[in-house]
C-alpha atoms as a PDB file:
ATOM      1  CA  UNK A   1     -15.128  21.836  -5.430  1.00  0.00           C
ATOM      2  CA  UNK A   2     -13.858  23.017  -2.117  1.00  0.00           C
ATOM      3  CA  UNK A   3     -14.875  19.415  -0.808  1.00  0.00           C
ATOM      4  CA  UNK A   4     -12.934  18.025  -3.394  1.00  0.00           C
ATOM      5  CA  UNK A   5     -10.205  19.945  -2.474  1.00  0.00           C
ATOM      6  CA  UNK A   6     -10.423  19.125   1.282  1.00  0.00           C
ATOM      7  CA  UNK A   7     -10.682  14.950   0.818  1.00  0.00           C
ATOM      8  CA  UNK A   8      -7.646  15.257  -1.533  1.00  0.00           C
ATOM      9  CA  UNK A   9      -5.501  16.879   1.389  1.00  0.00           C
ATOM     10  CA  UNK A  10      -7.104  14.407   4.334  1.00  0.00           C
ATOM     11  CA  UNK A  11      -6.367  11.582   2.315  1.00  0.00           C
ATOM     12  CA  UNK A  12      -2.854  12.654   1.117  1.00  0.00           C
ATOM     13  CA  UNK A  13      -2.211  13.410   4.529  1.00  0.00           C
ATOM     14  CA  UNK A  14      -3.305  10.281   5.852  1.00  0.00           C
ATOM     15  CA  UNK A  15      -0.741   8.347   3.363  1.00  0.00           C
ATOM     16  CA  UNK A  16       1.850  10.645   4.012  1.00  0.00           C
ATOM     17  CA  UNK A  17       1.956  10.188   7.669  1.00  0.00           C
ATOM     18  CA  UNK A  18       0.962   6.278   7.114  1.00  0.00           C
ATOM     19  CA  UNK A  19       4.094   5.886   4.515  1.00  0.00           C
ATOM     20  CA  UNK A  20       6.609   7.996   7.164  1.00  0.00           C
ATOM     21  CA  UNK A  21       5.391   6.152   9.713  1.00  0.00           C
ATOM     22  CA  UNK A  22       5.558   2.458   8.370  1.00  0.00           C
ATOM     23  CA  UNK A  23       9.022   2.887   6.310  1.00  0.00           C
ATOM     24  CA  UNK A  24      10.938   2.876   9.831  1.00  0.00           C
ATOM     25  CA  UNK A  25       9.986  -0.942   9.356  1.00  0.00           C
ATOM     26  CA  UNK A  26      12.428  -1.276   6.872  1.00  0.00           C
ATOM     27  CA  UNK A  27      15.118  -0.353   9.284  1.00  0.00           C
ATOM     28  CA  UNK A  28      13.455  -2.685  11.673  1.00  0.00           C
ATOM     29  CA  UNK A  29      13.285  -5.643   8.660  1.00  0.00           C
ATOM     30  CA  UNK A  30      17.151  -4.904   8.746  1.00  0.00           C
ATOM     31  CA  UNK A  31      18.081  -5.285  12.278  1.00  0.00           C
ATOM     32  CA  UNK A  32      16.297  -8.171  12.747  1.00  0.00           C
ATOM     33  CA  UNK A  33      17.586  -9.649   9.813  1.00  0.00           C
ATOM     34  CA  UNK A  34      21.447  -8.817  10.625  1.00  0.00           C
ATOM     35  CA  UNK A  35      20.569  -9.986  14.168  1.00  0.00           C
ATOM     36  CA  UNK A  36      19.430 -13.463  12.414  1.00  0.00           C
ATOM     37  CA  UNK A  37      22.422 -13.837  10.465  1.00  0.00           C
ATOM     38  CA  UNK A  38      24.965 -12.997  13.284  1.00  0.00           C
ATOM     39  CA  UNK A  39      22.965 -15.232  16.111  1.00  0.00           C
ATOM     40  CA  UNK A  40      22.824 -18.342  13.217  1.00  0.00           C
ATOM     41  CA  UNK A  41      26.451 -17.764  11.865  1.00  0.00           C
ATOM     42  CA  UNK A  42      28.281 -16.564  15.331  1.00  0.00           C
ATOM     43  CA  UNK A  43      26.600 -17.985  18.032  1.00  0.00           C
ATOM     44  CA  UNK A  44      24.849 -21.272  16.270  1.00  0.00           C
ATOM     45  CA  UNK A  45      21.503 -20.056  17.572  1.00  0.00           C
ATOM     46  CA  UNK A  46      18.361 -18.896  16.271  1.00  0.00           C
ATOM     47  CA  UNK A  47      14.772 -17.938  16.965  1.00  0.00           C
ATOM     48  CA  UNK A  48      12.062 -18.860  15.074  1.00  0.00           C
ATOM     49  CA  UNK A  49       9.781 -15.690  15.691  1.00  0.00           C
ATOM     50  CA  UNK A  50      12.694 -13.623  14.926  1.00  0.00           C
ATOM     51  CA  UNK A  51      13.094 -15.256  11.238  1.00  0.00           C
ATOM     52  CA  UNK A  52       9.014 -14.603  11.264  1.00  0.00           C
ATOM     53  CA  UNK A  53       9.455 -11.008  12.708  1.00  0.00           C
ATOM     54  CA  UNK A  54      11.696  -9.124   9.477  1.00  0.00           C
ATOM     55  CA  UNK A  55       9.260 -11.284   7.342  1.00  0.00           C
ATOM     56  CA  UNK A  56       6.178 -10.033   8.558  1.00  0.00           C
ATOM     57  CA  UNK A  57       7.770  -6.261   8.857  1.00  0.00           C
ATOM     58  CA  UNK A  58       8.692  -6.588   5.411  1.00  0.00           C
ATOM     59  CA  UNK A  59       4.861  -7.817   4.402  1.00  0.00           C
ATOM     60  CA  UNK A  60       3.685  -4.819   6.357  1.00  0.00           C
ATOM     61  CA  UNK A  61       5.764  -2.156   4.557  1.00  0.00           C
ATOM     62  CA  UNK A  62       4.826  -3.091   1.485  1.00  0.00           C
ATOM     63  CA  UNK A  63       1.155  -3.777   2.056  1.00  0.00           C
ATOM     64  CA  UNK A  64       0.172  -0.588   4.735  1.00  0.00           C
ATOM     65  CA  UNK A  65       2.571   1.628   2.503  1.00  0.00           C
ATOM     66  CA  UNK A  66       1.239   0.819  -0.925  1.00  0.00           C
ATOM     67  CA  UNK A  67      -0.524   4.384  -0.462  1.00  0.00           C
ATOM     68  CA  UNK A  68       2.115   6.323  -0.100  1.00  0.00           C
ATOM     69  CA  UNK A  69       3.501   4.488  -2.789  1.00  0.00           C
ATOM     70  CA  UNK A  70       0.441   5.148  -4.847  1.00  0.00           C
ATOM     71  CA  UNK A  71       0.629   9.257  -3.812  1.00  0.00           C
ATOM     72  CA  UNK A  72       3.684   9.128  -4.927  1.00  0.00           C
ATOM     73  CA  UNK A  73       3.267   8.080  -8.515  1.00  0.00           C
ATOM     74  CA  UNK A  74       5.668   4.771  -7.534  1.00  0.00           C
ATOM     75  CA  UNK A  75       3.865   2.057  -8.913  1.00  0.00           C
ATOM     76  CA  UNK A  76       4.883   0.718 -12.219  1.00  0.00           C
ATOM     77  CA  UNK A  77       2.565   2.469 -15.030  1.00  0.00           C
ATOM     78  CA  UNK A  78       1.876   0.625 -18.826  1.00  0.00           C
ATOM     79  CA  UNK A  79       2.924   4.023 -20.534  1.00  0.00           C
ATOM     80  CA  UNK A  80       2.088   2.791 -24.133  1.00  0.00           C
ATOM     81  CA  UNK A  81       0.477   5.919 -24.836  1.00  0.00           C
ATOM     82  CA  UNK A  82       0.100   7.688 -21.758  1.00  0.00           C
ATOM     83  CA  UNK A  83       3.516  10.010 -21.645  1.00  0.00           C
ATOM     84  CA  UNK A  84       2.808  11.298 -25.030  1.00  0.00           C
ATOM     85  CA  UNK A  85      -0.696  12.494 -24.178  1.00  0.00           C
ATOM     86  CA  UNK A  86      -1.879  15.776 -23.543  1.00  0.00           C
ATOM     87  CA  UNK A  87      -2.459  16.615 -19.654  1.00  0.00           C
ATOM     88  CA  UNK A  88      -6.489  16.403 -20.048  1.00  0.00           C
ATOM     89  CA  UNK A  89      -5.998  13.158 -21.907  1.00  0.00           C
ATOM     90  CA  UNK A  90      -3.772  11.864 -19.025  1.00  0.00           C
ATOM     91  CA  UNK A  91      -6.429  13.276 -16.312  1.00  0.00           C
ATOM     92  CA  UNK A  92      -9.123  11.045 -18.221  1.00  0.00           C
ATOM     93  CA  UNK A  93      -6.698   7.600 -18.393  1.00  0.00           C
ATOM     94  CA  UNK A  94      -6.326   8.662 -14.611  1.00  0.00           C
ATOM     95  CA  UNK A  95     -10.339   8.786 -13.925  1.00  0.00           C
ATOM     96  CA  UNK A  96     -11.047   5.416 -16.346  1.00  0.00           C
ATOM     97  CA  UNK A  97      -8.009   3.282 -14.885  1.00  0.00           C
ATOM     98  CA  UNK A  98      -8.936   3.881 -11.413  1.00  0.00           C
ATOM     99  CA  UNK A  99     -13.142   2.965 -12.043  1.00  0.00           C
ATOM    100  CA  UNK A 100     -12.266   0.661 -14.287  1.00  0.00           C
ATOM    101  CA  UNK A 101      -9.156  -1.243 -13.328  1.00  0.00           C
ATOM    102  CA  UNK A 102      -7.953  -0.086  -9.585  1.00  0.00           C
ATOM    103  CA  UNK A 103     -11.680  -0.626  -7.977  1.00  0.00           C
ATOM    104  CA  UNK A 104     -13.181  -3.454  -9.310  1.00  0.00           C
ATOM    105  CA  UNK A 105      -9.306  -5.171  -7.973  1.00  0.00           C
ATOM    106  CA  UNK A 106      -9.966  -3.992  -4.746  1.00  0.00           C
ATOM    107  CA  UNK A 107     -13.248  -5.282  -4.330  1.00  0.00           C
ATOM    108  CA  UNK A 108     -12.900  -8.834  -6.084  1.00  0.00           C
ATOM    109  CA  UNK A 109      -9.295  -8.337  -3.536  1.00  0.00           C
ATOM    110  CA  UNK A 110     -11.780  -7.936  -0.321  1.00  0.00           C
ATOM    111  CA  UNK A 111     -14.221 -10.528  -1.470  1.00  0.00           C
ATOM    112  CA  UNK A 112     -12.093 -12.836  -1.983  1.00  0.00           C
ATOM    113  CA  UNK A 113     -10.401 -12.559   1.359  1.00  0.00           C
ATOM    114  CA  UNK A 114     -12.931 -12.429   3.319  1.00  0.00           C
ATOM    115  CA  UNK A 115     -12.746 -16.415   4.631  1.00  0.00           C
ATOM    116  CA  UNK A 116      -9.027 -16.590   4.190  1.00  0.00           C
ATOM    117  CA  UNK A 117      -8.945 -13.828   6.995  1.00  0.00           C
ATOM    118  CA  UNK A 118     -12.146 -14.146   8.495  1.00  0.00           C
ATOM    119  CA  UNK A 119     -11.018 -17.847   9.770  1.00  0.00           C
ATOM    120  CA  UNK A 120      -7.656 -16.570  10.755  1.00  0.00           C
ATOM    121  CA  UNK A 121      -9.802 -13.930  12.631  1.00  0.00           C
ATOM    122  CA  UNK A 122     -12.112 -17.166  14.345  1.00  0.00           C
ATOM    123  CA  UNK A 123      -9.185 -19.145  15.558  1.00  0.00           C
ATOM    124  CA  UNK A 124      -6.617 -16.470  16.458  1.00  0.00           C
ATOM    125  CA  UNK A 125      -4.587 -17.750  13.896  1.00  0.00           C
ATOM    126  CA  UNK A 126      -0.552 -17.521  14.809  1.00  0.00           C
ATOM    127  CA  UNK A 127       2.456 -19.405  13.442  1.00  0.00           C
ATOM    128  CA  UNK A 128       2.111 -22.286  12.162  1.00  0.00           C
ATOM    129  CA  UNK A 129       6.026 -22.816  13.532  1.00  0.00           C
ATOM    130  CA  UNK A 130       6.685 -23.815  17.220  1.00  0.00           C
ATOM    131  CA  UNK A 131       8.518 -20.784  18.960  1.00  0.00           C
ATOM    132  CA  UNK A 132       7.190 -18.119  15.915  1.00  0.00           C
ATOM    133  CA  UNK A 133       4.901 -15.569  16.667  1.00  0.00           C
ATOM    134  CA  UNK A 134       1.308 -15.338  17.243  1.00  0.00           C
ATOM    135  CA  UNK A 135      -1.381 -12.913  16.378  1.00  0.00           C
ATOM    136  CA  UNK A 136      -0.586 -14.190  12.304  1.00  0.00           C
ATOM    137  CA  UNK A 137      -4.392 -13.168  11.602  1.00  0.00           C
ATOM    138  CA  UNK A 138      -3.450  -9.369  12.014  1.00  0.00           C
ATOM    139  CA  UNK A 139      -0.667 -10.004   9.213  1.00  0.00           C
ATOM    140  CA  UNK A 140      -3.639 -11.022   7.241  1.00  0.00           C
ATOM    141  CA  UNK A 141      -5.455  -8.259   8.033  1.00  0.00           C
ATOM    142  CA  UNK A 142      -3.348  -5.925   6.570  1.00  0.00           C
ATOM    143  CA  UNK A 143      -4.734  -6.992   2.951  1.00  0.00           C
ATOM    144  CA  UNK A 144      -7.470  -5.023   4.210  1.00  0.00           C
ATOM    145  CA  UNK A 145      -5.733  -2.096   5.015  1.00  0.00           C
ATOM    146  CA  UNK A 146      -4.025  -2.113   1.552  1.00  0.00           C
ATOM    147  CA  UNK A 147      -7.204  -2.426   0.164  1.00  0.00           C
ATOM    148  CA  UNK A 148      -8.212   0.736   2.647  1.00  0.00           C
ATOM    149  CA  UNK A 149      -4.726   2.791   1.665  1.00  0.00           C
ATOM    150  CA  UNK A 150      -4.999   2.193  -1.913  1.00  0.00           C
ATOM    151  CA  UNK A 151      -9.038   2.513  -2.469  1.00  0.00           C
ATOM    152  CA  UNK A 152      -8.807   6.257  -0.590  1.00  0.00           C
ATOM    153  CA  UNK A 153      -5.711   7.438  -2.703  1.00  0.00           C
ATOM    154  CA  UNK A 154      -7.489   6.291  -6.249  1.00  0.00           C
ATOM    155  CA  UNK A 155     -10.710   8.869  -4.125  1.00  0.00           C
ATOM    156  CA  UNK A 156      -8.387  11.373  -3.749  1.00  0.00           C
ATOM    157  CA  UNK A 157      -6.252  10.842  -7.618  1.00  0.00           C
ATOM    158  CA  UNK A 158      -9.648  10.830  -9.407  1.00  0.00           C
ATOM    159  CA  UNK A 159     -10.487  13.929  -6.929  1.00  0.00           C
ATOM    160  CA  UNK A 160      -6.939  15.928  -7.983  1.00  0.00           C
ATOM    161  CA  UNK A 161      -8.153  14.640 -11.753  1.00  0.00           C
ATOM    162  CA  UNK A 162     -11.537  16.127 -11.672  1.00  0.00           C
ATOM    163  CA  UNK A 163     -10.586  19.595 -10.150  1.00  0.00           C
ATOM    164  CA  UNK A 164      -7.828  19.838 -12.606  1.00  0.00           C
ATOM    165  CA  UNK A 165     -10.436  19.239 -15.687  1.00  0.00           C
ATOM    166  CA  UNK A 166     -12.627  22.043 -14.144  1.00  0.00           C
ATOM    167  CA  UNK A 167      -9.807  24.428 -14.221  1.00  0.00           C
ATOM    168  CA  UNK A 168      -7.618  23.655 -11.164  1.00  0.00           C
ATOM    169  CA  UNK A 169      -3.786  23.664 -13.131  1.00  0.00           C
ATOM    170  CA  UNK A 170      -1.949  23.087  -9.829  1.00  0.00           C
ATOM    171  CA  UNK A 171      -3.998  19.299  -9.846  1.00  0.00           C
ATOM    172  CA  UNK A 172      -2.771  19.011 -13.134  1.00  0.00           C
ATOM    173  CA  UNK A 173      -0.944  14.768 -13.820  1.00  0.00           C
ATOM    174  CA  UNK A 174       2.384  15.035 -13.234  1.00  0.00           C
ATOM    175  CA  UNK A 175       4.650  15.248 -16.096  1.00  0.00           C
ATOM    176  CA  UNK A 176       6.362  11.319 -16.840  1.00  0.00           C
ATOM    177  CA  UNK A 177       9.581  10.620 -17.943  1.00  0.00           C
ATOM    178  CA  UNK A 178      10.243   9.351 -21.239  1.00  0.00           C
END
């Protein structure tokens, strides 16, 4: 159990830093935006790779912090039964919805990716706009990494389940809102 224990902190950890880390994007998607708006409606100017730049910062805040998102208990839920349940009940929806539901979508995700970026990877893919920004097929890449983020914190929720159904109270679900 003690290894259980350890890959739920690592991975926690790792999403916690990732999420802390990747949300000062959003201030970044911001700036650039404002600096968009004021160049195009003050000045009459405007750069493409700076229209591409707060798009692809927003892509990568969502995508790379869909962990921390995850750790966090932020996604939306189906609660048709799941509030009213008992806290081993919720532990087993937990375990079943993340085999059952959250895996096989991550691997049919992968799969199915795997040309779309592995010929971005072949040709360097970049913008498909004159003046926007190159390097596109590392935008694409981050599918993987949400893949990555997401697959390690349904290891480390089924992890926090399992301890709590051998005894563990402080790995207990969290209580939801009604």
């Amino acid at each position: 159990m003690r290894a259980l224990e350890i890959l739920v902190g690592v991975i926690d950890s790792m999403n916690e830093w990732i999420g802390r880390i990747v949300a000062w994007l959003t201030l970044g998607t911001v700036l650039v935006c404002f600096t968009v708006v004021v160049l195009r409606y003050a000045f009459s100017t405007g750069y493409i790779w700076m229209q591409e730049m707060y798009v692809w910062q927003h892509a990568i805040v969502f995508m790379v912090g869909a962990g921390y998102t995850f750790l966090h208990g932020g996604h939306v839920r189906v609660d048709i039964f799941y509030a009213k349940s008992s806290e081993r009940t919720r532990a087993w929806v937990d375990i079943f919805g993340t085999l059952v539901f959250l895996f096989p979508w991550l691997v049919v995700l992968v799969i199915t990716s795997v040309p779309y970026i592995g010929s971005a990877w072949a040709i360097r893919e970049a913008s498909r706009e004159a003046g926007g920004l190159p390097g596109f097929f590392l935008l694409k890449s981050m599918i993987w990494v949400f893949a990555v983020v997401v697959g390690l914190q349904g290891l480390s929720l089924i992890a926090r389940r399992i301890l709590f159904l051998s005894g563990r109270q402080e790995y207990a679900p969290e209580p939801t809102s009604h």
